[in-house]
Structure formats: C-alpha cells, structure tokens
C-alpha atoms as a PDB file:
ATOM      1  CA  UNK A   1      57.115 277.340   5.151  1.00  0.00           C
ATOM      2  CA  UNK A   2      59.802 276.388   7.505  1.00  0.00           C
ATOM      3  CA  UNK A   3      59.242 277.609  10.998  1.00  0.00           C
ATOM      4  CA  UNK A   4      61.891 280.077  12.137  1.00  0.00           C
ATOM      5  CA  UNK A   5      63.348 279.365  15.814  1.00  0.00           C
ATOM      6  CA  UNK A   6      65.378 282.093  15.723  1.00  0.00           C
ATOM      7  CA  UNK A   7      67.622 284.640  14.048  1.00  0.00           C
ATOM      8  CA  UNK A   8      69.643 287.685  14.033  1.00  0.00           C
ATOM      9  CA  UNK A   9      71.770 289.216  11.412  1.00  0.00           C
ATOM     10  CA  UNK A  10      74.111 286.325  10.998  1.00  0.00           C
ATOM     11  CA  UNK A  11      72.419 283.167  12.297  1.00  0.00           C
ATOM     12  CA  UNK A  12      68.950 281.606  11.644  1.00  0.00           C
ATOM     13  CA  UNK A  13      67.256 278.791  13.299  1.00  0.00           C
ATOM     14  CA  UNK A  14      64.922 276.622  12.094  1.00  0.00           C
ATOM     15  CA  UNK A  15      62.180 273.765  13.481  1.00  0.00           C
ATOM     16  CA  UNK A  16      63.342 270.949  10.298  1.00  0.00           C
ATOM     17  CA  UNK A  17      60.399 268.424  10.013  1.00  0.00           C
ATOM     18  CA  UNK A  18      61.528 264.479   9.119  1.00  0.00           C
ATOM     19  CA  UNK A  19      62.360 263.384   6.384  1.00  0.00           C
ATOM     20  CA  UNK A  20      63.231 266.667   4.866  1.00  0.00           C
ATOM     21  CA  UNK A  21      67.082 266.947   3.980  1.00  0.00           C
ATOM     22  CA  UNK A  22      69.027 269.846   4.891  1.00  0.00           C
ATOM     23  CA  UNK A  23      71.512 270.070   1.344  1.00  0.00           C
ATOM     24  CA  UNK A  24      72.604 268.496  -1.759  1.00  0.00           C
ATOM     25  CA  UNK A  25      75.098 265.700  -1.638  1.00  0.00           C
ATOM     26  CA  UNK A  26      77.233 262.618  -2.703  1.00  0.00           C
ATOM     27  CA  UNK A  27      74.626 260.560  -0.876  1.00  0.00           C
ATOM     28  CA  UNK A  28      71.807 262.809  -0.481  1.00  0.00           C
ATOM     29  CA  UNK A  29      71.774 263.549  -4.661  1.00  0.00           C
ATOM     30  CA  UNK A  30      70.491 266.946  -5.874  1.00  0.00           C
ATOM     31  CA  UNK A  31      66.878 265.156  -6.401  1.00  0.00           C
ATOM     32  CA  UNK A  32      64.223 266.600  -3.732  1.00  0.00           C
ATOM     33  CA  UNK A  33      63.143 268.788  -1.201  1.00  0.00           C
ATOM     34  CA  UNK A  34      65.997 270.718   0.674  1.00  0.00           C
ATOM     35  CA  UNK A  35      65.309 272.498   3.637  1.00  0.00           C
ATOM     36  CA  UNK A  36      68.645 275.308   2.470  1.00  0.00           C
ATOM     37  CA  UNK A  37      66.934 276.036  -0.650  1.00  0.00           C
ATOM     38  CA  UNK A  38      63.184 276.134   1.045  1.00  0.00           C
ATOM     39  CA  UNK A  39      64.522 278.601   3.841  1.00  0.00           C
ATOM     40  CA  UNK A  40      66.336 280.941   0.748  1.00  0.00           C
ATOM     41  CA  UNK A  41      63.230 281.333  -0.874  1.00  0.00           C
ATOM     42  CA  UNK A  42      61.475 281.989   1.978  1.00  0.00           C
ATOM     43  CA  UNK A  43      64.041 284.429   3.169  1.00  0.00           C
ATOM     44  CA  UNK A  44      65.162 285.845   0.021  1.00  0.00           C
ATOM     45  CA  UNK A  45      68.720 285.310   0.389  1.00  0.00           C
ATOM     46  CA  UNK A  46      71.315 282.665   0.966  1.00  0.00           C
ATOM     47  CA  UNK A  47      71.668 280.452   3.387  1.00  0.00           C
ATOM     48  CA  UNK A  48      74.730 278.155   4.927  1.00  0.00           C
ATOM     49  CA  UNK A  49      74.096 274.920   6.925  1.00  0.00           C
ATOM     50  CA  UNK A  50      76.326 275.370   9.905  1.00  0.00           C
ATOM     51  CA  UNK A  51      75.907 271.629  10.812  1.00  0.00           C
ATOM     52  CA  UNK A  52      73.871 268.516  10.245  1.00  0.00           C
ATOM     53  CA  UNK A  53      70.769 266.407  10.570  1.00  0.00           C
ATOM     54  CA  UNK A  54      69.694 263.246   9.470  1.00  0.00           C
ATOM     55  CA  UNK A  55      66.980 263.439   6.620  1.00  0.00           C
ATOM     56  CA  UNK A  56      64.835 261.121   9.049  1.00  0.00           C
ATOM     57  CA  UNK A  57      65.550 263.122  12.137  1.00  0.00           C
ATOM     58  CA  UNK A  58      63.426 266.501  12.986  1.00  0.00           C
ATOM     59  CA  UNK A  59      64.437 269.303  15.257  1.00  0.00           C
ATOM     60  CA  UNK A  60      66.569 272.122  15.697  1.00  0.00           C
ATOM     61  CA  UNK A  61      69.098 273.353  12.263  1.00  0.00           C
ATOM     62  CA  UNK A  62      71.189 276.358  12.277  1.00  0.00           C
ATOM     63  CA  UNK A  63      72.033 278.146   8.834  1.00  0.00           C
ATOM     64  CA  UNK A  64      74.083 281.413   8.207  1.00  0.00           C
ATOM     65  CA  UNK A  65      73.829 284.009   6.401  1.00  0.00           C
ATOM     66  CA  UNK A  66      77.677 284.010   5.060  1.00  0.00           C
ATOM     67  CA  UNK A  67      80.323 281.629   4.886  1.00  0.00           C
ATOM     68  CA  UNK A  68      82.559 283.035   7.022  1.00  0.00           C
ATOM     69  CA  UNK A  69      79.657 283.037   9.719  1.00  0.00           C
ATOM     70  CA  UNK A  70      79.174 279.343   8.846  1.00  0.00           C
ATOM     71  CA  UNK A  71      83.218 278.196   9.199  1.00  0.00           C
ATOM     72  CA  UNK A  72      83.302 280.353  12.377  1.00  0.00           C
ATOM     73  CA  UNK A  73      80.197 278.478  14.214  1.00  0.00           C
ATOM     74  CA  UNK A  74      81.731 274.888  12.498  1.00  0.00           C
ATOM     75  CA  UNK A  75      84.920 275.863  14.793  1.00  0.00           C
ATOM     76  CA  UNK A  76      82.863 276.196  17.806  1.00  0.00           C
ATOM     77  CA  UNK A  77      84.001 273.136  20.095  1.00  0.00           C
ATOM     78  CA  UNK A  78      81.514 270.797  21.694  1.00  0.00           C
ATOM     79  CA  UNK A  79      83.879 268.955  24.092  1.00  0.00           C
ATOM     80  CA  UNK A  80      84.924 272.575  25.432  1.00  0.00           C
ATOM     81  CA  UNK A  81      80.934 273.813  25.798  1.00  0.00           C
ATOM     82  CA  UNK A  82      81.113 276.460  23.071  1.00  0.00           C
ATOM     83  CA  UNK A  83      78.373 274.409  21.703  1.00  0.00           C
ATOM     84  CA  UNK A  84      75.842 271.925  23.793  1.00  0.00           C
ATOM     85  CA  UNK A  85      73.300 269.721  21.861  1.00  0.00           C
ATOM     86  CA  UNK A  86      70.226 268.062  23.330  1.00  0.00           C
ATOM     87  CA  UNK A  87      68.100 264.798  21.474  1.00  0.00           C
ATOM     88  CA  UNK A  88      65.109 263.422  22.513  1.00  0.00           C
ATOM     89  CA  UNK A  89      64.459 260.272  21.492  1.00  0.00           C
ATOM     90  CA  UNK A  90      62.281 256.678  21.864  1.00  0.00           C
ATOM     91  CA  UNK A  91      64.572 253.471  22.422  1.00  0.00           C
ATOM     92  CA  UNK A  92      63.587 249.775  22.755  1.00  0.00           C
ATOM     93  CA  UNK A  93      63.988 248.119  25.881  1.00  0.00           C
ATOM     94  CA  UNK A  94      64.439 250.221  29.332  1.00  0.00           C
ATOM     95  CA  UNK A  95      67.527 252.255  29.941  1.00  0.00           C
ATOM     96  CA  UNK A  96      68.048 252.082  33.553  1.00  0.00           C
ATOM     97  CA  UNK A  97      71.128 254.732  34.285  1.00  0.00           C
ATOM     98  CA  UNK A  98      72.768 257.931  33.151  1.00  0.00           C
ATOM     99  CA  UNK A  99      75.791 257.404  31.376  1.00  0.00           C
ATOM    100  CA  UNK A 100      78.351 258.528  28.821  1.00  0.00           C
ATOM    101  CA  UNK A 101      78.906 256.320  26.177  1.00  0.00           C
ATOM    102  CA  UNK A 102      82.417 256.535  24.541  1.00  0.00           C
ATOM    103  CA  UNK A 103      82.638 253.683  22.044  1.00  0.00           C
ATOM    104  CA  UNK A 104      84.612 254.166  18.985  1.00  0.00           C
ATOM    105  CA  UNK A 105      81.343 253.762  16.222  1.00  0.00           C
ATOM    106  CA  UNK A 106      81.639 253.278  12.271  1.00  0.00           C
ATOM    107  CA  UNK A 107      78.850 253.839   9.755  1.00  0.00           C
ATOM    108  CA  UNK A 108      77.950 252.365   6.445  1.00  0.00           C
ATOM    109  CA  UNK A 109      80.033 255.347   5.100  1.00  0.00           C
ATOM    110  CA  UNK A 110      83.115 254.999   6.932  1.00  0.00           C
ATOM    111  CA  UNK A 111      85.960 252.800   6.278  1.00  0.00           C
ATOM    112  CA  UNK A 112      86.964 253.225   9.793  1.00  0.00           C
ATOM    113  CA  UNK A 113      85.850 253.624  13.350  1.00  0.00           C
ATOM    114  CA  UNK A 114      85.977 256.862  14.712  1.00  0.00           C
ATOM    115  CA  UNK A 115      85.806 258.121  17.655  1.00  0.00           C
ATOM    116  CA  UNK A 116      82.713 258.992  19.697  1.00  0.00           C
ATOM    117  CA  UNK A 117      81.272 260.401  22.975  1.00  0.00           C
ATOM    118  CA  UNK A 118      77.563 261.064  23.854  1.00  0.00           C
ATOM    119  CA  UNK A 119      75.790 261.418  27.277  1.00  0.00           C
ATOM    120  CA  UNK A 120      72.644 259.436  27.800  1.00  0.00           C
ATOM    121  CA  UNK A 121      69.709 259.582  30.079  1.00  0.00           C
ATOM    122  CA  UNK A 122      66.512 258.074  30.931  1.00  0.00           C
ATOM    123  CA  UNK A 123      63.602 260.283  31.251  1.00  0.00           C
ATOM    124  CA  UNK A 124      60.365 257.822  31.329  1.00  0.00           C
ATOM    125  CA  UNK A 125      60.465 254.295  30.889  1.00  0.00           C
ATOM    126  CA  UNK A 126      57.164 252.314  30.150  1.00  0.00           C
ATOM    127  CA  UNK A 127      55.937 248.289  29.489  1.00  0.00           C
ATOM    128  CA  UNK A 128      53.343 248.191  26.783  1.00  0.00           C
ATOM    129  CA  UNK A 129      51.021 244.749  26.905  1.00  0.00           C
ATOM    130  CA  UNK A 130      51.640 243.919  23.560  1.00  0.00           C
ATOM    131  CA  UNK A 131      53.828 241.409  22.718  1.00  0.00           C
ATOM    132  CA  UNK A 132      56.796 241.144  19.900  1.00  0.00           C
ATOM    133  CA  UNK A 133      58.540 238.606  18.933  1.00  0.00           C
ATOM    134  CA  UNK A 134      59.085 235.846  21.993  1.00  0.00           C
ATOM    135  CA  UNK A 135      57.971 238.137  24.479  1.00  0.00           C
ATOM    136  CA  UNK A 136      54.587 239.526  25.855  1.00  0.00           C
ATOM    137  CA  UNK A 137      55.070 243.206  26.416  1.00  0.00           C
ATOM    138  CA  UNK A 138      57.239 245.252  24.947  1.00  0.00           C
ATOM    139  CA  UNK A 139      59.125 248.088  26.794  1.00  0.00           C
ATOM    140  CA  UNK A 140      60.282 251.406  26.326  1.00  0.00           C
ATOM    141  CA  UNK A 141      62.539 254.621  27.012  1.00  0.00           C
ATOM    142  CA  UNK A 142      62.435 258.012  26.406  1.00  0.00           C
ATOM    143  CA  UNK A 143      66.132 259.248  26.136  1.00  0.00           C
ATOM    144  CA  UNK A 144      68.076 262.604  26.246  1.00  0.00           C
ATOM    145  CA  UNK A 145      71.005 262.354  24.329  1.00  0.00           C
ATOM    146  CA  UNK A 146      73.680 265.259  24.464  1.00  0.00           C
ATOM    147  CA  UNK A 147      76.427 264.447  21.794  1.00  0.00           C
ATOM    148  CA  UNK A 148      79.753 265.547  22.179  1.00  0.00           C
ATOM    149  CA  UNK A 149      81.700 264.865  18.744  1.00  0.00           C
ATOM    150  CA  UNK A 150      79.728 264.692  15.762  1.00  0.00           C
ATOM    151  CA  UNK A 151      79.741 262.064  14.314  1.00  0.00           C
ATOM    152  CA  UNK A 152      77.088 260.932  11.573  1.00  0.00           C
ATOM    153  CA  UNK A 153      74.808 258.826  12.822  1.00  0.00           C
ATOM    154  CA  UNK A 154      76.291 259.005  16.287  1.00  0.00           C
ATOM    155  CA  UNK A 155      73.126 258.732  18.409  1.00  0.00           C
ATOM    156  CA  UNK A 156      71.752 256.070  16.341  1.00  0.00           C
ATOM    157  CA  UNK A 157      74.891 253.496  16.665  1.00  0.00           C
ATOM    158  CA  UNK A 158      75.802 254.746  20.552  1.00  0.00           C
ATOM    159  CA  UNK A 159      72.128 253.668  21.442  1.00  0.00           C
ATOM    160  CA  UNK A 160      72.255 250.517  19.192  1.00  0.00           C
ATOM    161  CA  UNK A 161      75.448 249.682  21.061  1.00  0.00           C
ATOM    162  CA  UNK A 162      73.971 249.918  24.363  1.00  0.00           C
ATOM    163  CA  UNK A 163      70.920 247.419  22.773  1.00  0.00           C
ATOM    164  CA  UNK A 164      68.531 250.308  23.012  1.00  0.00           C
ATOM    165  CA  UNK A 165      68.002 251.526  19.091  1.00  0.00           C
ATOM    166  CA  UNK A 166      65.948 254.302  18.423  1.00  0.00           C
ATOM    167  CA  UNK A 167      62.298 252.687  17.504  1.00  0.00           C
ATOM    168  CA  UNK A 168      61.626 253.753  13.624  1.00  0.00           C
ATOM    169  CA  UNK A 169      65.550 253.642  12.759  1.00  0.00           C
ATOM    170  CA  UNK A 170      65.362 251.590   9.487  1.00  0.00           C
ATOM    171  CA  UNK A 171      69.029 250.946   9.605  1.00  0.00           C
ATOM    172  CA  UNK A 172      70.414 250.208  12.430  1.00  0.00           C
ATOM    173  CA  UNK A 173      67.079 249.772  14.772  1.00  0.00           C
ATOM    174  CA  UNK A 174      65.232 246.436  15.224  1.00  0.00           C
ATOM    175  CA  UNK A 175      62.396 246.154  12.583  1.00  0.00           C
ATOM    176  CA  UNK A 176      60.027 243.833  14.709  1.00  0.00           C
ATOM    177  CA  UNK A 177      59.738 246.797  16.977  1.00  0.00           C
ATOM    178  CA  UNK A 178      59.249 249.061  14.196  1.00  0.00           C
ATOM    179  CA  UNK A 179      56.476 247.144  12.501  1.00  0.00           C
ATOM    180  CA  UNK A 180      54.779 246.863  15.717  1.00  0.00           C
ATOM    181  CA  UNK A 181      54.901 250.849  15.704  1.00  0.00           C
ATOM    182  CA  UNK A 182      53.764 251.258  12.368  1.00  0.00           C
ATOM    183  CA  UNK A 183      51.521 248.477  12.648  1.00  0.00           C
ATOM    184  CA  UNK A 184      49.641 249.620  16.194  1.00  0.00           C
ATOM    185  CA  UNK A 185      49.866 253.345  15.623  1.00  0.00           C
ATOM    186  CA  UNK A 186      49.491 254.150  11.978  1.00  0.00           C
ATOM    187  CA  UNK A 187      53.248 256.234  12.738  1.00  0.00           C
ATOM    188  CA  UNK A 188      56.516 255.378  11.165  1.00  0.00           C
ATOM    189  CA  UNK A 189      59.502 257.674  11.211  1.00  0.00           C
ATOM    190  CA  UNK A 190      62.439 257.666  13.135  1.00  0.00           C
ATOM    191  CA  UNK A 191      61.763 258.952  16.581  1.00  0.00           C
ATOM    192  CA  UNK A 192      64.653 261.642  17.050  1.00  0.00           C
ATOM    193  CA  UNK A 193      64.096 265.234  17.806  1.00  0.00           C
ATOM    194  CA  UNK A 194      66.954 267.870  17.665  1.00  0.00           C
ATOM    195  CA  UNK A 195      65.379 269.472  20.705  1.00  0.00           C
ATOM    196  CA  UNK A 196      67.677 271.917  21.874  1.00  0.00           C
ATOM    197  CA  UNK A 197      70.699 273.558  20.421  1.00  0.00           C
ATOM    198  CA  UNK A 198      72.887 276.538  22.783  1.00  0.00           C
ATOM    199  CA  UNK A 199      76.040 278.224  21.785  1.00  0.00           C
ATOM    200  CA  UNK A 200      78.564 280.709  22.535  1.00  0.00           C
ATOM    201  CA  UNK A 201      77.587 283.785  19.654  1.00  0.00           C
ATOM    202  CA  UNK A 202      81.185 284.400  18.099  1.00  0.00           C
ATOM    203  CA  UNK A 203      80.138 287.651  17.355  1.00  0.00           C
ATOM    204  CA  UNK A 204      77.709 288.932  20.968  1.00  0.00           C
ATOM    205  CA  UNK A 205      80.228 286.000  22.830  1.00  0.00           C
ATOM    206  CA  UNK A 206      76.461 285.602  24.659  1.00  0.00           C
ATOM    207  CA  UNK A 207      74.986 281.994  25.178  1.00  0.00           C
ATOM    208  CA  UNK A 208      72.215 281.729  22.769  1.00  0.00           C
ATOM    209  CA  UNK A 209      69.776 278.938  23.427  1.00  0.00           C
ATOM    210  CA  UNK A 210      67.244 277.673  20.609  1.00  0.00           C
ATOM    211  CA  UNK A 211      64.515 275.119  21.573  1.00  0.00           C
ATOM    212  CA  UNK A 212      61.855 273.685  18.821  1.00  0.00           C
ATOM    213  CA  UNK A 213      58.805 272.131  20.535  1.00  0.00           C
ATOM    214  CA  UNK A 214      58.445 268.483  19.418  1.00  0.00           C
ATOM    215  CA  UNK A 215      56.425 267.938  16.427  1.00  0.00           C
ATOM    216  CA  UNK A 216      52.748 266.852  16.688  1.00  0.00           C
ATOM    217  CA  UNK A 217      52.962 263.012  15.484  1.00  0.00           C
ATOM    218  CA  UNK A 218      56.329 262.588  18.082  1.00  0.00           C
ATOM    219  CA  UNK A 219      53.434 264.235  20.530  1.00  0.00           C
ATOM    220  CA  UNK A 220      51.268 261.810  19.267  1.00  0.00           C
ATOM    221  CA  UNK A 221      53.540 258.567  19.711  1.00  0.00           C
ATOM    222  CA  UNK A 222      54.104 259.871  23.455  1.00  0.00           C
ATOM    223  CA  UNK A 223      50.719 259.467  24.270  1.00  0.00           C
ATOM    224  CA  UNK A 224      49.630 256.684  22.746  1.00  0.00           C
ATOM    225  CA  UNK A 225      52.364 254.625  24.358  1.00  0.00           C
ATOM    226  CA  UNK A 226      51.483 256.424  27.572  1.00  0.00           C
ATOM    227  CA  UNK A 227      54.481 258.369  28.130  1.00  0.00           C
ATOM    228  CA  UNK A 228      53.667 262.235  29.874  1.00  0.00           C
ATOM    229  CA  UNK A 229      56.331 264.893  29.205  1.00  0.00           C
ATOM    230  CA  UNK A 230      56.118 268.384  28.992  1.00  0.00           C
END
C-alpha cells in the first residue's frame, strides 16, 4: 500500500517509492505498476495526478479526487508562491554556494530549449577515500533544490549543468560515479527525494504543507557515505 501523507476531501498526498510511475503514457506505456491506479484501489475511487515525478525519483505526489480539483491545483503558480517545492538530492563533486540557476535546459523529449529556473543549495558536503577514475577520493553534496517552472527533468539537467549530476541518474549523471555507488554500497537508484511539497488550498485559501520522510535505502546511502541529516 501506498503511504498516505495527507488528504482531505479534494486532495490526497502520497510518499511515491522509486521507480514506481505515477500514470500511463506515450513514453511511460500502459505496461506496469502505476502508483494512480494502486492509490484507486486502495482508496476505492478515482484519482487525478495533479503534477509529476520521475519514475526513478521518490517523494512527495499529489492526486485529486476530481478533475476540476486537479486543473485548479495545475493553475497554481510556482514563480508567484502559490506552490513551493523542495528536493533533496546527492550530487558529484562539492557545491560550494547557494544559487539560482536559470539556464534555458532541453531533454531527450524536447525539440527545443525551454526555459528554466531552480534554486540550489548545499547542505553537507563530504570527500570519500575511494578513488574513481584519475582521482583518489571522490567527493560529494547533499543538495536542496526548490524548482520554480516545471520542467521535466529540470533538476536533473540544472545540476548536470552546474557539473554536479545527481549520483544514480542513468541519463544524464556520470556512470563511473554510479558504478562506484552500486559497486561499494550494494544501492543503485537515482538519489532524488520529493521532500516537501506546500500550497495555497484553492478551496480553505490556507497554506498546506506535506513532508514525506526520506525512504530507508536514501537513509541508508547517507550514512554510509557519512553524511548526518535529520
């Protein structure tokens, strides 16, 4: 069962593990586990995605319970504050300053860049002593990533851009680091956690703030690579 973050009469929250995708699509297929049609069944009624995840990334996904619900959240503006996102995330190499990252990004599904603007900051940074490739040690950053447009993929590329990809990111991350996870730690997944999701209710007009605790095995990678957060 899907664990339930929140809900109300018109909204429900809930806590999607990787590598579970949230609906049927053009590039998804209809083949697989869904996590719409697992939270209907386990609700007993119909469910709308208000918004997207990557199948790889776990965290925080909002359904409602109608469609008009679902267009009226979708209309909900990030840029304005209506609705605030918050990623957590492990990147190669150390990021050494706040800063908002604005580059125009394009992903293997668009024909053109788009515009794009996240925030980024460094929470830990650590040097492991084992080496890949040329070098000896290998370092590390935990990041907090608050998107502003939403754009697929945006995190992944704005981090990539900066030359700090997200370590397990199979398409756009650097696979010497990724071996070296999978390799070291017996963990291999891309490490990006939808941590916390607040919005303005267009019904209550109240802030509504929905958090979903990091899952054991991103827990896991913390503290094998030494990193303490709570």
């Amino acid at each position: 069962m899907l664990e339930i973050l929140y809900q109300d009469e018109h909204f429900v929250a809930v806590n999607k593990p990787s590598g579970l995708m949230v609906h049927p699509s053009e590039l998804t297929g209809r083949e697989g586990e869904f996590a719409m049609y697992q939270l209907r069944d386990q609700l007993g009624q119909y469910v709308y995605p208000c918004h997207r995840l990557d199948r790889a990334t776990s965290g925080v996904l909002i359904f409602a319970f109608s469609s008009e619900m679902c267009q009226q959240f979708q209309e909900l503006n990030n840029e304005s504050g209506d609705v605030k996102k918050e990623y957590l995330s492990v990147v190669r190499g150390h990021l050494m300053e706040s800063k908002m990252l604005t580059k125009d990004i394009k992903n293997r599904y668009d024909k053109v860049y788009k515009s794009a603007k996240t925030y980024v900051e460094p929470l830990e940074r650590v040097e492991l002593p084992i080496p890949v490739g040329p070098y000896q040690s290998s370092r590390y950053t935990l990041v907090l990533s608050r998107p502003y447009t939403g754009k697929t993929h945006q995190i992944r590329l704005h981090l990539r851009g900066e030359n700090h990809p997200i370590i397990g990111d199979r398409r756009y991350g650097d696979h010497r680091h990724n071996n070296m996870f999978l390799e070291k730690f017996q963990l291999d997944r891309l490490w990006l956690h939808a941590w916390k999701y607040s919005f303005i209710h267009p019904i209550t007009q109240r802030l509504t703030e929905i958090k979903a605790d990091l899952p054991s095995d991103f827990k896991s990678i913390l503290k094998l690579i030494d990193i303490n957060y709570e």
